[in-house]
Protein backbone atom coordinates (compact mmCIF):
# COMPACT_ATOMS: atom_id res chain seq x y z
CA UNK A 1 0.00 0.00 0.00
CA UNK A 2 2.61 2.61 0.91
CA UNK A 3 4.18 1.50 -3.20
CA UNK A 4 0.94 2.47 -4.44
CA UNK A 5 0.29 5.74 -2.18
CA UNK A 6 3.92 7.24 -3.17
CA UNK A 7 3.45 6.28 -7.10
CA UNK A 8 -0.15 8.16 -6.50
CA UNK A 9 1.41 10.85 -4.94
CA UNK A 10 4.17 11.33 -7.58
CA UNK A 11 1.85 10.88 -10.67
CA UNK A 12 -0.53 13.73 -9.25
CA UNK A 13 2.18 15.66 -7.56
CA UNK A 14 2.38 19.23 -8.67
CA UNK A 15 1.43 19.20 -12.33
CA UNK A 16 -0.71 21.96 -11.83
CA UNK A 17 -0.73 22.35 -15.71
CA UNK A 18 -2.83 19.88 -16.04
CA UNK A 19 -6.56 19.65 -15.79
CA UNK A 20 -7.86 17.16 -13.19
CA UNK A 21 -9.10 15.02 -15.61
CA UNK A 22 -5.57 14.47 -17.34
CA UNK A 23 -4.35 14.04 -13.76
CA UNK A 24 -7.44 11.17 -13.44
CA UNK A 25 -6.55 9.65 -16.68
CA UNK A 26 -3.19 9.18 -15.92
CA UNK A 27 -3.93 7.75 -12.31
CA UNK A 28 -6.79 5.26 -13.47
CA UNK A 29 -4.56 2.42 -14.79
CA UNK A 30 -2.27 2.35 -12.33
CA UNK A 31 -5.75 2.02 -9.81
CA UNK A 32 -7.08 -0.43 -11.98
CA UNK A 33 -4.05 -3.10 -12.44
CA UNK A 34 -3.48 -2.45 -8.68
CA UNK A 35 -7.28 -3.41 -8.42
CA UNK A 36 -6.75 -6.38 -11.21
CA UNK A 37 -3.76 -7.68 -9.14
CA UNK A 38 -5.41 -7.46 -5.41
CA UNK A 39 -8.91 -8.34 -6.15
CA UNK A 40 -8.28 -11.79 -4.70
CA UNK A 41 -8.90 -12.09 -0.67
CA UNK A 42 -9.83 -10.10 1.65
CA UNK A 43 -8.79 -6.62 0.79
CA UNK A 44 -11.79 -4.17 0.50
CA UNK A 45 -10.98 -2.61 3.62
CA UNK A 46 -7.60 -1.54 2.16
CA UNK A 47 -9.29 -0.17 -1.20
CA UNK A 48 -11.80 2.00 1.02
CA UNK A 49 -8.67 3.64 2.76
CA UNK A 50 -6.54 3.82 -0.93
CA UNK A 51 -9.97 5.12 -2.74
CA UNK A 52 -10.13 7.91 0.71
CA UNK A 53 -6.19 8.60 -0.18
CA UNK A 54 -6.37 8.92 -3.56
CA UNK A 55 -9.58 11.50 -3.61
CA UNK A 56 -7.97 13.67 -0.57
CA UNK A 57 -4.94 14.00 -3.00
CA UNK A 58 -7.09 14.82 -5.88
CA UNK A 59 -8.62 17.60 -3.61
CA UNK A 60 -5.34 19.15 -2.31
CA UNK A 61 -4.40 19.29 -5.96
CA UNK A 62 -7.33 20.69 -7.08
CA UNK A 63 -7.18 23.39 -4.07
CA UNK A 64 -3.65 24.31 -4.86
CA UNK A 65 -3.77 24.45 -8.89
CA UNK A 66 -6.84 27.25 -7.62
CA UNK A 67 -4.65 28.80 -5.44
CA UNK A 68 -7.61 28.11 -2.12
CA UNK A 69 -5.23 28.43 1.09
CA UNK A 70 -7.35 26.37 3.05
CA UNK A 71 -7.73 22.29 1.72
CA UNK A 72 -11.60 22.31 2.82
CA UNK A 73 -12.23 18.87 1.72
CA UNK A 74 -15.85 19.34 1.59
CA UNK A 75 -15.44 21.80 -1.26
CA UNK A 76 -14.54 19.51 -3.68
CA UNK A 77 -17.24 16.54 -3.77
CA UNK A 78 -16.59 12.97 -4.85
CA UNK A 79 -19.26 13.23 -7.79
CA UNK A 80 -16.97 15.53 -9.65
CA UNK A 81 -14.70 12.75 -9.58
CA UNK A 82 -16.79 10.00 -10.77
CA UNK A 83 -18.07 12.58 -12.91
CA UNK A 84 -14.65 12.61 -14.67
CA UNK A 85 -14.45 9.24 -14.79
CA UNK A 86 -11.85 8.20 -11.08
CA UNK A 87 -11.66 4.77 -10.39
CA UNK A 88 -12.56 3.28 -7.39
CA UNK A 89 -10.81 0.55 -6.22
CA UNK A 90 -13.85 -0.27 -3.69
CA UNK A 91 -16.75 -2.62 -5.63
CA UNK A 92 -19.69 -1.10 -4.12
CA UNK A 93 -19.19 2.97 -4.15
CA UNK A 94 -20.29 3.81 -0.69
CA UNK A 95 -19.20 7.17 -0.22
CA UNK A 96 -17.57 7.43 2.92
CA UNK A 97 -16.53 10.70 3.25
């Protein structure tokens, strides 16, 4: 898990040239072949912490590239993200945050 969370934390990192969705399309496969690779056992308790992760790094980006000072997480909601298409690691969607 800590791999995945520093290769998700380089790939966003501060590209703020980029829109959010390049920064989503970029970040998908790597969620989806760590999803392809893990999907066996007991692990959906690890994808609802990496799918919490990976959207509060999508909102500090998206704070910062807007220059916000604060990193309000509620101001950035997780239907603009599934919106532009993030994948979630966690089979059933609840949204937890």
């Amino acid at each position: 898990m800590d791999a995945l969370r520093e290769k998700i934390r380089t790939k966003i990192g501060r590209r703020y040239h980029l829109s959010l969705q390049e920064v989503i399309r970029e970040i998908n496969p790597i969620l989806r072949g760590w999803r392809n690779y893990f999907k066996v056992g007991n692990s959906e308790r690890h994808f609802y912490r990496l799918d919490r992760f990976v959207m509060n790094r999508l909102r500090i980006f998206v704070k910062r590239k807007h220059n916000d000072p604060c990193r309000g997480i509620r101001n950035v909601s997780v239907a603009l993200f599934e919106r532009l298409g993030l994948f979630r690691l966690a089979r059933d969607h609840v949204s937890f945050i």
